[in-house]
PDB file of N, CA and C in Angstrom:
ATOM      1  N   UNK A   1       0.837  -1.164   0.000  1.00  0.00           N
ATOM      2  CA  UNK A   1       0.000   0.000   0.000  1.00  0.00           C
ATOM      3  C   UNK A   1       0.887   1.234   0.000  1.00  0.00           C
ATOM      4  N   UNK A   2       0.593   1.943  -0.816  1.00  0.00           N
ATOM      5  CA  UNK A   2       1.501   3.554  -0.759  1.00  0.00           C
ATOM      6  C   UNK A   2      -0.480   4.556  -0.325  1.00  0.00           C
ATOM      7  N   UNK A   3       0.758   5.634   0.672  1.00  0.00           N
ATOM      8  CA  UNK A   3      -0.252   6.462   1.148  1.00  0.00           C
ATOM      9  C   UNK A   3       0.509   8.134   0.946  1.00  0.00           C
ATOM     10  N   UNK A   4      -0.026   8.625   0.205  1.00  0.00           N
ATOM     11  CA  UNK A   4       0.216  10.092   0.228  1.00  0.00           C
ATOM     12  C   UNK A   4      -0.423  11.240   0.800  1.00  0.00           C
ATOM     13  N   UNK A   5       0.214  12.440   1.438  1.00  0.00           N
ATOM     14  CA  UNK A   5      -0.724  13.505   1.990  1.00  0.00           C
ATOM     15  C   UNK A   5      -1.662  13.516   2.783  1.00  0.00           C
ATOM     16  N   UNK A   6      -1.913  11.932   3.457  1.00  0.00           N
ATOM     17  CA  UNK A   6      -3.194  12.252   4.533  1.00  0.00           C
ATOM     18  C   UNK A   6      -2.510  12.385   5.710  1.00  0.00           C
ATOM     19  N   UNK A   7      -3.859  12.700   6.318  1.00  0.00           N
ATOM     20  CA  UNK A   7      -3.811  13.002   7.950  1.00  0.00           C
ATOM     21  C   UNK A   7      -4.837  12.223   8.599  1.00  0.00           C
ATOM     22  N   UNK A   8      -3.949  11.311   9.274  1.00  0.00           N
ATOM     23  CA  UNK A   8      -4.413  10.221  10.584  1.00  0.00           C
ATOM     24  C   UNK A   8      -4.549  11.043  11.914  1.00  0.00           C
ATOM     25  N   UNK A   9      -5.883  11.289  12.907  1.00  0.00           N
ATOM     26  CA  UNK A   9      -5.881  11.603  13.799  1.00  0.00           C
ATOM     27  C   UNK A   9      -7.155  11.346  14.861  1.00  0.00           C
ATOM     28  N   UNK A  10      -6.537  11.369  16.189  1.00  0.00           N
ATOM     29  CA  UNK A  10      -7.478  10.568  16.939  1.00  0.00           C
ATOM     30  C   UNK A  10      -7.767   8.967  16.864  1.00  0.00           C
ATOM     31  N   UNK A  11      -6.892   8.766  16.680  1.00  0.00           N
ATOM     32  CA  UNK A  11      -7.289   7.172  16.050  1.00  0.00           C
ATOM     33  C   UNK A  11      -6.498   5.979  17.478  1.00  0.00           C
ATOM     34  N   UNK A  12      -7.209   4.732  17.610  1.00  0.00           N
ATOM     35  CA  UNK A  12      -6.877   4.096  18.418  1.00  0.00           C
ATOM     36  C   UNK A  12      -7.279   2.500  17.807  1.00  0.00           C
ATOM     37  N   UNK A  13      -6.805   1.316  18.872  1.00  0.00           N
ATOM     38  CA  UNK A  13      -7.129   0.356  18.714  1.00  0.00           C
ATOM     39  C   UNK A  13      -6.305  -0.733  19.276  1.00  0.00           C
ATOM     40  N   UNK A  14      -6.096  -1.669  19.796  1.00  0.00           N
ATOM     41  CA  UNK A  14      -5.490  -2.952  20.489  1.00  0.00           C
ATOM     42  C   UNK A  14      -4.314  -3.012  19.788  1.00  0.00           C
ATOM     43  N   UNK A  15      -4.179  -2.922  18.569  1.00  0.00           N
ATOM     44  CA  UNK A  15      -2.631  -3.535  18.243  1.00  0.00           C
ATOM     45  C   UNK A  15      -2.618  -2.698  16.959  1.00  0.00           C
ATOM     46  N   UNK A  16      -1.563  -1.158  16.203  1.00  0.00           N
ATOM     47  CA  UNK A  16      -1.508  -0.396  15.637  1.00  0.00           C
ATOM     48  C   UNK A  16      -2.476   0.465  15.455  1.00  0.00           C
ATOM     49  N   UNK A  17      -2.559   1.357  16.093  1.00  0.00           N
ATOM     50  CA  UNK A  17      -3.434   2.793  16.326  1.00  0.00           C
ATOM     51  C   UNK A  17      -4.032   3.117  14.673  1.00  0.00           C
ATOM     52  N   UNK A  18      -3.079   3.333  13.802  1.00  0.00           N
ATOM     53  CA  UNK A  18      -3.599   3.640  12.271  1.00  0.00           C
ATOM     54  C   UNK A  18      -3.676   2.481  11.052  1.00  0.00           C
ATOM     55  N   UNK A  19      -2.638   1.599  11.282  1.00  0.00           N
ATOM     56  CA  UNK A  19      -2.092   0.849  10.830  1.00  0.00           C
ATOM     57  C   UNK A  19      -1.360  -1.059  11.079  1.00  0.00           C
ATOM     58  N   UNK A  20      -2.338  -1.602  10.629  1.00  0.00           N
ATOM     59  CA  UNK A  20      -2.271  -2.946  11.246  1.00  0.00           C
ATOM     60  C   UNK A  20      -1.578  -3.672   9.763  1.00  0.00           C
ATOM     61  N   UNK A  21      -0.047  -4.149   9.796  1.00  0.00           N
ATOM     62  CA  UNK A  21       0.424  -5.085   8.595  1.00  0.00           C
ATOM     63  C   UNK A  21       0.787  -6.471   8.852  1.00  0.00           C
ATOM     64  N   UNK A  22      -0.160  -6.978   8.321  1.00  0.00           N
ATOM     65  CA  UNK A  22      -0.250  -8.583   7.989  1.00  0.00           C
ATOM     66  C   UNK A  22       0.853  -9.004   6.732  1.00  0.00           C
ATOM     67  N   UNK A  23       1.731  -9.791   6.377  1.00  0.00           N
ATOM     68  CA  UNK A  23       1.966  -9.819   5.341  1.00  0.00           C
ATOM     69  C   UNK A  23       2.153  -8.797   4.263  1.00  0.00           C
ATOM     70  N   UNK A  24       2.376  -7.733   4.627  1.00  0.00           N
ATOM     71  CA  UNK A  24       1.878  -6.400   3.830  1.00  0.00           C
ATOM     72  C   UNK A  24       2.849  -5.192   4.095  1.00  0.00           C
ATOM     73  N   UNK A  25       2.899  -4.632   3.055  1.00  0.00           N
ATOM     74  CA  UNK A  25       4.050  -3.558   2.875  1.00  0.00           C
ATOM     75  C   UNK A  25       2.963  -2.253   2.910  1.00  0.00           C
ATOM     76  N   UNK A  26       3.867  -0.920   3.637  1.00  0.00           N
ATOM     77  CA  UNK A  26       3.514   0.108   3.739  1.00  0.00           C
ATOM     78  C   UNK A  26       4.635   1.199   3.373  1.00  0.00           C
ATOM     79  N   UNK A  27       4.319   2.206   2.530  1.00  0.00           N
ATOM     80  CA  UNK A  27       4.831   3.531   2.136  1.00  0.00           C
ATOM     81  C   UNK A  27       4.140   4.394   2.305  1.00  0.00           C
ATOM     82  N   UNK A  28       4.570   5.188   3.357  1.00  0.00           N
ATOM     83  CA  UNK A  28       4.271   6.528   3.712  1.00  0.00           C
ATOM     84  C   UNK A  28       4.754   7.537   3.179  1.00  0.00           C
ATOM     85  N   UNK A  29       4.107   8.820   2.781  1.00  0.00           N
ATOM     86  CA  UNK A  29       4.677  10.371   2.423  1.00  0.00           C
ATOM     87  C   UNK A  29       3.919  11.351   2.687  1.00  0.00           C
ATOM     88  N   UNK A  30       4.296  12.559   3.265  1.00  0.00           N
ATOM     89  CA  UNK A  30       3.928  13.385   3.413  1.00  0.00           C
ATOM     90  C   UNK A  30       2.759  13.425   3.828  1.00  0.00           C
ATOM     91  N   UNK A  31       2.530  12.890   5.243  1.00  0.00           N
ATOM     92  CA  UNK A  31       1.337  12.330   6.077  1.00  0.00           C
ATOM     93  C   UNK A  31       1.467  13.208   7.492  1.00  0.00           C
ATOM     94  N   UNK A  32       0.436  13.130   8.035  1.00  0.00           N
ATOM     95  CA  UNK A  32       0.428  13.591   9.598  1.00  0.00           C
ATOM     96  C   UNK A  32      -0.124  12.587  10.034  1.00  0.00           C
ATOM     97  N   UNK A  33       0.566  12.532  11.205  1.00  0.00           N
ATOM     98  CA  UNK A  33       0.058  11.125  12.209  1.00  0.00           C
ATOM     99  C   UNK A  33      -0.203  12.507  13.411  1.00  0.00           C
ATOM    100  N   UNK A  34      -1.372  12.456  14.713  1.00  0.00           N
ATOM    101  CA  UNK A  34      -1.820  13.203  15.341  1.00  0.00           C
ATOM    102  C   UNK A  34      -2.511  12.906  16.490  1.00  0.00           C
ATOM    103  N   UNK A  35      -1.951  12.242  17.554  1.00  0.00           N
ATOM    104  CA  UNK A  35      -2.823  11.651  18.632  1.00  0.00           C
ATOM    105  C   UNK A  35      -3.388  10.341  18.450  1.00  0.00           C
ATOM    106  N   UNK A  36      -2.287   9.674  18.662  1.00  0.00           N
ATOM    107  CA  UNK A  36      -2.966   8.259  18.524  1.00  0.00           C
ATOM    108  C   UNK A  36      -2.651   7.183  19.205  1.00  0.00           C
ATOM    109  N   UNK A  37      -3.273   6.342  18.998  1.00  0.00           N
ATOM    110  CA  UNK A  37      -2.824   5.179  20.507  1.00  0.00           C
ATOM    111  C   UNK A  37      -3.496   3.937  20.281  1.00  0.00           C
ATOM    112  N   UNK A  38      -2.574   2.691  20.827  1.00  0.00           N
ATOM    113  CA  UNK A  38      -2.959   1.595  20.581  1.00  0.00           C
ATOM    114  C   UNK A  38      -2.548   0.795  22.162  1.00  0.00           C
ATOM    115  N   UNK A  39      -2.491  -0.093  21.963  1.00  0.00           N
ATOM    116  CA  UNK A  39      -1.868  -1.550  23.482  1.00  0.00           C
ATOM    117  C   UNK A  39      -0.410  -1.263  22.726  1.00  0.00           C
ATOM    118  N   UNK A  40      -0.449  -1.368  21.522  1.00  0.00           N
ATOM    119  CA  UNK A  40       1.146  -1.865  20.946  1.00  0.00           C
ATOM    120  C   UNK A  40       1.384  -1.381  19.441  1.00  0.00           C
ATOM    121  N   UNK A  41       2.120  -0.715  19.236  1.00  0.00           N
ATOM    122  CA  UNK A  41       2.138   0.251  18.129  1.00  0.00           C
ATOM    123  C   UNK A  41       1.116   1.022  17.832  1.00  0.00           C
ATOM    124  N   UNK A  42       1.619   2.227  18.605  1.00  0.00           N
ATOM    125  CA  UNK A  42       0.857   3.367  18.135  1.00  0.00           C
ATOM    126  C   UNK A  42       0.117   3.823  16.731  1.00  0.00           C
ATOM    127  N   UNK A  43       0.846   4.201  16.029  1.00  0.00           N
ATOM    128  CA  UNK A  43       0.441   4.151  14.485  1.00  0.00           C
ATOM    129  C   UNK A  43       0.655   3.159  13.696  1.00  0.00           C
ATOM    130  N   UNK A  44       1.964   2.198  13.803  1.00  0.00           N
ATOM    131  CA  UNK A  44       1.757   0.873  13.207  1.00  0.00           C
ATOM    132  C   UNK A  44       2.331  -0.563  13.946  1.00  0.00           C
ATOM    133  N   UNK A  45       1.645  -1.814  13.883  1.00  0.00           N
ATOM    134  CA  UNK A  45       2.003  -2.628  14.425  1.00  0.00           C
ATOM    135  C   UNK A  45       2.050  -4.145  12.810  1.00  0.00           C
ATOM    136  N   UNK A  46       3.474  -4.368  13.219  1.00  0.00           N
ATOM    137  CA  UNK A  46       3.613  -4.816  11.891  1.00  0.00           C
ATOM    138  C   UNK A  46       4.451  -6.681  12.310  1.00  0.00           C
ATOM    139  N   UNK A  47       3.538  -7.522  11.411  1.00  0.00           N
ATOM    140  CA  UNK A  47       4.065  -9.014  11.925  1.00  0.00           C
ATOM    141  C   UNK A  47       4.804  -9.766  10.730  1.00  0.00           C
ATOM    142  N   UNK A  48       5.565 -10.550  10.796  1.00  0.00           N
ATOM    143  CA  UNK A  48       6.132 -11.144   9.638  1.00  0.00           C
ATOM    144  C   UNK A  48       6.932 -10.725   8.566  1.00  0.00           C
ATOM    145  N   UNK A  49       7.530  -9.521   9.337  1.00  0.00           N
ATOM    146  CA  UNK A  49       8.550  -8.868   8.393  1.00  0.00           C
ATOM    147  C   UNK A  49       8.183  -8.067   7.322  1.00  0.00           C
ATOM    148  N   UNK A  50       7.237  -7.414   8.073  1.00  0.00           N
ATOM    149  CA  UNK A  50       6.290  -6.254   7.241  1.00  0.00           C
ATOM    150  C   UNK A  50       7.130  -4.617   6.684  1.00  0.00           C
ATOM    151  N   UNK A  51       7.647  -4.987   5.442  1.00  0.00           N
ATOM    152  CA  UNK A  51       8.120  -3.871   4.951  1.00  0.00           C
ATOM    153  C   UNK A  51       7.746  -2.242   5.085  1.00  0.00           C
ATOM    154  N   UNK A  52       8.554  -1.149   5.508  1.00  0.00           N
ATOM    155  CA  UNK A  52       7.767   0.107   5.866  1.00  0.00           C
ATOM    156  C   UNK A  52       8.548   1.209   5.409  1.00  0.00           C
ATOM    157  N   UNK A  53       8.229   2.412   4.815  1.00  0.00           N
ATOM    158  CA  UNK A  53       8.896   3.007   4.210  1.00  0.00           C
ATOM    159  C   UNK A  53       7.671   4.335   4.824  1.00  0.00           C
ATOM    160  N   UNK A  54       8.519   5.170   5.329  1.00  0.00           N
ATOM    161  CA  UNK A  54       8.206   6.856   6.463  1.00  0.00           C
ATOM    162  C   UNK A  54       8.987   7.742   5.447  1.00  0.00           C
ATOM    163  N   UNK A  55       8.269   8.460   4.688  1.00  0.00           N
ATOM    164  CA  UNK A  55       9.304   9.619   3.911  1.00  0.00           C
ATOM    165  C   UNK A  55       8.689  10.896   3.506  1.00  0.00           C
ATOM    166  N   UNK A  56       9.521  11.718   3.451  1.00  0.00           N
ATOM    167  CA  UNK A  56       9.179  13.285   2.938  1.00  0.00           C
ATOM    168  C   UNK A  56       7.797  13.662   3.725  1.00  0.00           C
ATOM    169  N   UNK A  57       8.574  14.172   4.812  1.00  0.00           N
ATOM    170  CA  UNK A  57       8.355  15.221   6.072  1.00  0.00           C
ATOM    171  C   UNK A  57       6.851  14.740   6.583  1.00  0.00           C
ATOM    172  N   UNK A  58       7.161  13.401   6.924  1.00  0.00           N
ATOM    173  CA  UNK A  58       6.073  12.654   7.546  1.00  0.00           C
ATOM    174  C   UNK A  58       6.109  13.444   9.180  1.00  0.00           C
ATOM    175  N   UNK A  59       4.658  13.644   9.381  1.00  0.00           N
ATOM    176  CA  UNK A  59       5.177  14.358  11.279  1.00  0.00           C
ATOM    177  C   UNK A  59       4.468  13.705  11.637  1.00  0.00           C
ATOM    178  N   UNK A  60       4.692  13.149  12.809  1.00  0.00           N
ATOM    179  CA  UNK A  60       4.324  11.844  13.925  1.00  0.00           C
ATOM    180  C   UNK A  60       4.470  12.996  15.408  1.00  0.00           C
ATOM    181  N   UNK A  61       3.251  12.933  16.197  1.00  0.00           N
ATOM    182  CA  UNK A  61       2.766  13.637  17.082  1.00  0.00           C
ATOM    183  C   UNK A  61       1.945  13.003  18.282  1.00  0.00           C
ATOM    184  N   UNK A  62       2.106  13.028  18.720  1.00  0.00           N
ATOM    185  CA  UNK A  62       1.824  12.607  20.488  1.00  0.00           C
ATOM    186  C   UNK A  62       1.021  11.284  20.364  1.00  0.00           C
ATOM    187  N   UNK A  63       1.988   9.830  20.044  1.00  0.00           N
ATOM    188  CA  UNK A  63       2.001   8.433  20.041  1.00  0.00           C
ATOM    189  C   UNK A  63       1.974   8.253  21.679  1.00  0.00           C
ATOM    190  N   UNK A  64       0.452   7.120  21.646  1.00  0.00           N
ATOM    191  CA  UNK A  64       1.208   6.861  22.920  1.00  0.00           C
ATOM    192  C   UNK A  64       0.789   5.205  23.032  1.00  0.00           C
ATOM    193  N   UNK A  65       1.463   4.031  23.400  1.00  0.00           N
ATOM    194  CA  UNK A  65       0.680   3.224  23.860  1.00  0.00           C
ATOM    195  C   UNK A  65       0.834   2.609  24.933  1.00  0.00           C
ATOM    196  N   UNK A  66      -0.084   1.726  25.714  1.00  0.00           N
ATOM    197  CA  UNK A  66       0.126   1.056  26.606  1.00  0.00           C
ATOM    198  C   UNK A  66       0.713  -0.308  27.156  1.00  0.00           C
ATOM    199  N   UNK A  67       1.561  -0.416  26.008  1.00  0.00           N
ATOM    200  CA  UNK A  67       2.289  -1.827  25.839  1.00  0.00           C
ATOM    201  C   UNK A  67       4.124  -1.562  25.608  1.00  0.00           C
ATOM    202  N   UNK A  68       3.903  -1.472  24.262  1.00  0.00           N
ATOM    203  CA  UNK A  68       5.457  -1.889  23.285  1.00  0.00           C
ATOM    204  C   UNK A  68       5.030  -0.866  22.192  1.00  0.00           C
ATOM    205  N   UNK A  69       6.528  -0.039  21.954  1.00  0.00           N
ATOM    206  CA  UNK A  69       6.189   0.649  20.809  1.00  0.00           C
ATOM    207  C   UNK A  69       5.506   2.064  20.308  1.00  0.00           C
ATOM    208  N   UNK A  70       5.652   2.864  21.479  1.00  0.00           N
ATOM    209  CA  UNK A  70       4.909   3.815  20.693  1.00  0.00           C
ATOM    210  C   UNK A  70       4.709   4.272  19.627  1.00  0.00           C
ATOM    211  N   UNK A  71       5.763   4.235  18.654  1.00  0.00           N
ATOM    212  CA  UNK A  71       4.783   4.764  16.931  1.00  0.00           C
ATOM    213  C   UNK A  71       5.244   3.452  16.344  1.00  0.00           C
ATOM    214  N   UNK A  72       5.783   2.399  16.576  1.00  0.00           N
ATOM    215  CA  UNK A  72       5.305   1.266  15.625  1.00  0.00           C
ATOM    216  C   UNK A  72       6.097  -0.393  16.939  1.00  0.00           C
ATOM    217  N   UNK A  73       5.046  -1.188  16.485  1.00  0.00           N
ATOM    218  CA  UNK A  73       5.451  -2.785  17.033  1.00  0.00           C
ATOM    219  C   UNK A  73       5.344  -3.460  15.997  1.00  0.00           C
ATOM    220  N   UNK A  74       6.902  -4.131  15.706  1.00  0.00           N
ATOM    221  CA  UNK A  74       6.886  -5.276  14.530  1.00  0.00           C
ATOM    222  C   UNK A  74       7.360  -6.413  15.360  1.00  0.00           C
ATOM    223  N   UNK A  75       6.446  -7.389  15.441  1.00  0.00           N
ATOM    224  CA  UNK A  75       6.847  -8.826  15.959  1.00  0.00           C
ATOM    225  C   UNK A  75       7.091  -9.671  15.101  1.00  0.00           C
ATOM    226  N   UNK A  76       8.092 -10.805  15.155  1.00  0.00           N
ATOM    227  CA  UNK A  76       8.100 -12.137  13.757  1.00  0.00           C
ATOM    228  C   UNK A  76       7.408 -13.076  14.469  1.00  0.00           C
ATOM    229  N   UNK A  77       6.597 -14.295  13.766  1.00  0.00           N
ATOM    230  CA  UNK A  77       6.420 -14.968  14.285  1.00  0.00           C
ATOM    231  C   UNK A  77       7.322 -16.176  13.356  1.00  0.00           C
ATOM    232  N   UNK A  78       8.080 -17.069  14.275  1.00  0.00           N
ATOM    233  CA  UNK A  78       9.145 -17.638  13.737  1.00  0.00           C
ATOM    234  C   UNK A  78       8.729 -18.707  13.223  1.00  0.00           C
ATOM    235  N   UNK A  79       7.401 -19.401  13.665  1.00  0.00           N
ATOM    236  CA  UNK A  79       6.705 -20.399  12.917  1.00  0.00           C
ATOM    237  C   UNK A  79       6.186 -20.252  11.376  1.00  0.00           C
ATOM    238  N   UNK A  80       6.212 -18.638  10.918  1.00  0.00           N
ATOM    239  CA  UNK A  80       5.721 -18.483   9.666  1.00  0.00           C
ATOM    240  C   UNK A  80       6.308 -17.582   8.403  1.00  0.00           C
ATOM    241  N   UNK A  81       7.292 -17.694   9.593  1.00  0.00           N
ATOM    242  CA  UNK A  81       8.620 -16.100   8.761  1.00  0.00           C
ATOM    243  C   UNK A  81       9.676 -17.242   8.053  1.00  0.00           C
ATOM    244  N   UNK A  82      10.202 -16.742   6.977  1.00  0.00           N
ATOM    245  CA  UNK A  82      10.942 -17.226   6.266  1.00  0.00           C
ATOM    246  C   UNK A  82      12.638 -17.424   6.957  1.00  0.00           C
ATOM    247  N   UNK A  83      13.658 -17.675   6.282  1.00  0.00           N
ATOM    248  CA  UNK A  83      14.752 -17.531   7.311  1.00  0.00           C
ATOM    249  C   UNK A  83      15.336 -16.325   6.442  1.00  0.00           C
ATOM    250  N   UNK A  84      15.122 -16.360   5.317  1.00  0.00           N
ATOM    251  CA  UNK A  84      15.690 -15.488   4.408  1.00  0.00           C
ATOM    252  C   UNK A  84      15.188 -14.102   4.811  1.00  0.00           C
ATOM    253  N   UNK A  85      14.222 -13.722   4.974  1.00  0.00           N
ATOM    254  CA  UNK A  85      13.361 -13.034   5.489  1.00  0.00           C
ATOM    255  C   UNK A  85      14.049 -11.714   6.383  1.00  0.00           C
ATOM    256  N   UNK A  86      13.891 -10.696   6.118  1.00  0.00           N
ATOM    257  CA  UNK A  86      14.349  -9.596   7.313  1.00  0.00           C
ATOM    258  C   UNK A  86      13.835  -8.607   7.101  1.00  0.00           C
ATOM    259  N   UNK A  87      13.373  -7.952   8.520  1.00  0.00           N
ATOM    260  CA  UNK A  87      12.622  -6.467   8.805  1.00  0.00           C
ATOM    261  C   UNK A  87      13.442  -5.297   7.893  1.00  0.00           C
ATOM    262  N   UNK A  88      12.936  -4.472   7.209  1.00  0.00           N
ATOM    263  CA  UNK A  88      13.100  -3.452   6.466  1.00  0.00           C
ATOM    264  C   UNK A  88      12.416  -2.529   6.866  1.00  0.00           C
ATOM    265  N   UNK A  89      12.561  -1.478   7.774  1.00  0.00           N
ATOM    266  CA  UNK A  89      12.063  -0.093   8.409  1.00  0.00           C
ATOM    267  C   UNK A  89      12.560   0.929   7.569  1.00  0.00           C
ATOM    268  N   UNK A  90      12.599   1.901   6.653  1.00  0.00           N
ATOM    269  CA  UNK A  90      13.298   3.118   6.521  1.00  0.00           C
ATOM    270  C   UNK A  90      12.512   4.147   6.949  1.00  0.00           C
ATOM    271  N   UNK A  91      13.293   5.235   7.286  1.00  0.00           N
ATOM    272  CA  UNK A  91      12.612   6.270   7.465  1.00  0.00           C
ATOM    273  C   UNK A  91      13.681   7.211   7.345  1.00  0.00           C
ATOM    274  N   UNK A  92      12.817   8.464   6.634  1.00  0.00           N
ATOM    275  CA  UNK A  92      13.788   9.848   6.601  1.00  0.00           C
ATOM    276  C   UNK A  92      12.883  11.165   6.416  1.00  0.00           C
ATOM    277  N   UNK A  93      13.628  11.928   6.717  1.00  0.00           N
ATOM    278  CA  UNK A  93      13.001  13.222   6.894  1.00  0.00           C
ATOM    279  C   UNK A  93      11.837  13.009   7.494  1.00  0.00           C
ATOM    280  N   UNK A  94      11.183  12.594   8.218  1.00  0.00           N
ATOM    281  CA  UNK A  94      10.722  12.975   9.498  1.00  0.00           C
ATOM    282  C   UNK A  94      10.681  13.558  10.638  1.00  0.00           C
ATOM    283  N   UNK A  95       9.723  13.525  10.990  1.00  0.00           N
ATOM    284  CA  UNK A  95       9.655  14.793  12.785  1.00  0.00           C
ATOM    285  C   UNK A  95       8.900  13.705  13.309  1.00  0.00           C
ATOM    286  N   UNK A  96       9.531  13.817  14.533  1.00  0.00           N
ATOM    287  CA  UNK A  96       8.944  12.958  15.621  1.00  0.00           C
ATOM    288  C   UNK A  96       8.614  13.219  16.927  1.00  0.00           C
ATOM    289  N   UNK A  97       7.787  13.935  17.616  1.00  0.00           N
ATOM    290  CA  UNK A  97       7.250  14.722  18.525  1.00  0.00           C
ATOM    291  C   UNK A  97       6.510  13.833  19.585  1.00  0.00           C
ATOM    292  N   UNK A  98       7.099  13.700  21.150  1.00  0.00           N
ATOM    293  CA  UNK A  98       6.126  13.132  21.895  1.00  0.00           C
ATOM    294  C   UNK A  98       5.939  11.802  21.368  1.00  0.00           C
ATOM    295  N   UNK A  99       6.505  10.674  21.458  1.00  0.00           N
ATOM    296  CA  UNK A  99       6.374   9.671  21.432  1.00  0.00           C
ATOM    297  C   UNK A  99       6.298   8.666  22.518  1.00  0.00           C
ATOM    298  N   UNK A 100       5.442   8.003  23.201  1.00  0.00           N
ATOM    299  CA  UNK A 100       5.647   7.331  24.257  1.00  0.00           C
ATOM    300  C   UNK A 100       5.397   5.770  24.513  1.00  0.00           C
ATOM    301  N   UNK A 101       5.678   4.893  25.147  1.00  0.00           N
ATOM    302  CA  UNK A 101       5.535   3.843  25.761  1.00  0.00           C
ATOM    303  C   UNK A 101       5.697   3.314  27.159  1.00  0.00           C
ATOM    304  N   UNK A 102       4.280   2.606  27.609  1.00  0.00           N
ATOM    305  CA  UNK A 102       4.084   2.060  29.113  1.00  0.00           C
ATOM    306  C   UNK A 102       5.091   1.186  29.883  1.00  0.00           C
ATOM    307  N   UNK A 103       5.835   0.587  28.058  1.00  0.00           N
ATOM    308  CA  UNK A 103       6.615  -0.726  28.780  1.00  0.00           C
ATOM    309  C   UNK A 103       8.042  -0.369  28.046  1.00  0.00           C
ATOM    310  N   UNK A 104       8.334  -1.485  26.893  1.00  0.00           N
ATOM    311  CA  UNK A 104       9.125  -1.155  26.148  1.00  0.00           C
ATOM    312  C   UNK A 104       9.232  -0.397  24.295  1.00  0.00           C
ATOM    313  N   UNK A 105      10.515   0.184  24.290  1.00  0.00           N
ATOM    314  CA  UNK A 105      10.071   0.874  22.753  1.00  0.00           C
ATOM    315  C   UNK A 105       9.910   2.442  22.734  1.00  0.00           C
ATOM    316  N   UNK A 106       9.845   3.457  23.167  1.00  0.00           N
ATOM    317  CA  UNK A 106       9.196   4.726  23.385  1.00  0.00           C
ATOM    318  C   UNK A 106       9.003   4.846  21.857  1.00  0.00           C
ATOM    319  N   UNK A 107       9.819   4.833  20.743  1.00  0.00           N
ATOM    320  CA  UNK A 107       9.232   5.139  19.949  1.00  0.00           C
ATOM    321  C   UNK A 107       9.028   3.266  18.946  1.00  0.00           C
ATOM    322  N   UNK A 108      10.301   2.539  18.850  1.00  0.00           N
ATOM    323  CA  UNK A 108       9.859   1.165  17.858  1.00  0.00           C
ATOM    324  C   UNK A 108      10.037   0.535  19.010  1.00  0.00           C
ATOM    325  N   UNK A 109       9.521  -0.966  18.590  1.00  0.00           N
ATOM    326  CA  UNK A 109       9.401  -2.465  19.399  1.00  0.00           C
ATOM    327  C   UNK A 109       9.844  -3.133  18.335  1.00  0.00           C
ATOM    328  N   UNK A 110      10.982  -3.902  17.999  1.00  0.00           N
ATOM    329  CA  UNK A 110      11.009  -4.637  16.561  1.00  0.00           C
ATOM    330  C   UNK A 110      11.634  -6.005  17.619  1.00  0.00           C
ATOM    331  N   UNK A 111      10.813  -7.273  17.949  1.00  0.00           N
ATOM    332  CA  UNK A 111      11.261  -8.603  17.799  1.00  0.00           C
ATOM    333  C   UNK A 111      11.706  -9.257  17.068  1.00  0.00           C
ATOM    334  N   UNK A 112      12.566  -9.843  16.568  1.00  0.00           N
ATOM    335  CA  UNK A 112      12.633 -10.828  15.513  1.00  0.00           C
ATOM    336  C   UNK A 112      13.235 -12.020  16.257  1.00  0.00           C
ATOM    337  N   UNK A 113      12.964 -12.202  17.629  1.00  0.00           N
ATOM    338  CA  UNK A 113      13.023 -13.802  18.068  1.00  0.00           C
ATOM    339  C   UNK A 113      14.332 -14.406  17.668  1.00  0.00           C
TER     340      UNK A 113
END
């Protein structure tokens, strides 16, 4: 999925506040993220080596969750992940404002077991 120019705000939910990746790749640009909150990744919570790409002056703003991760939780699960397989995060030119977490992560949680 590629996402351009929006604005995510107020948004919540158990596991990635905006953004939940299954098997699934995400590209971000020129987005506002704005108050948001999950148990575990704030704006994204990503499993199985879920590709993610944050670019051109993405602003991320008062993440908070109550787990792992405030603006993103990527867990592997090793029963279904490849070996070849590896987490790919980029991010650039971003602002990152107020990011928090209850446990571990303030801003990522990345497991890979």
């Amino acid at each position: 999925m590629t996402d351009s120019g929006s604005s995510y705000l107020n948004n919540a939910a158990l596991d990635g506040g905006v953004f939940y990746l299954d098997y699934s790749s995400l590209t971000l640009s020129d987005a506002t993220m704005d108050t948001n909150y999950a148990v575990n990744g704030g704006i994204f919570s990503g499993y199985d080596k879920t590709p993610l790409v944050i670019d051109q002056t993405t602003v991320i703003i008062n993440t908070i969750t109550l787990g792992k991760g405030g603006i993103g939780y990527f867990n592997e699960n090793p029963a279904f992940s490849s070996t070849t397989d590896t987490f790919t995060i980029s991010i650039s030119d971003t602002t990152v404002t107020s990011s928090a977490s209850d446990l571990e992560g303030g801003s990522f949680y990345i497991n890979t077991n």
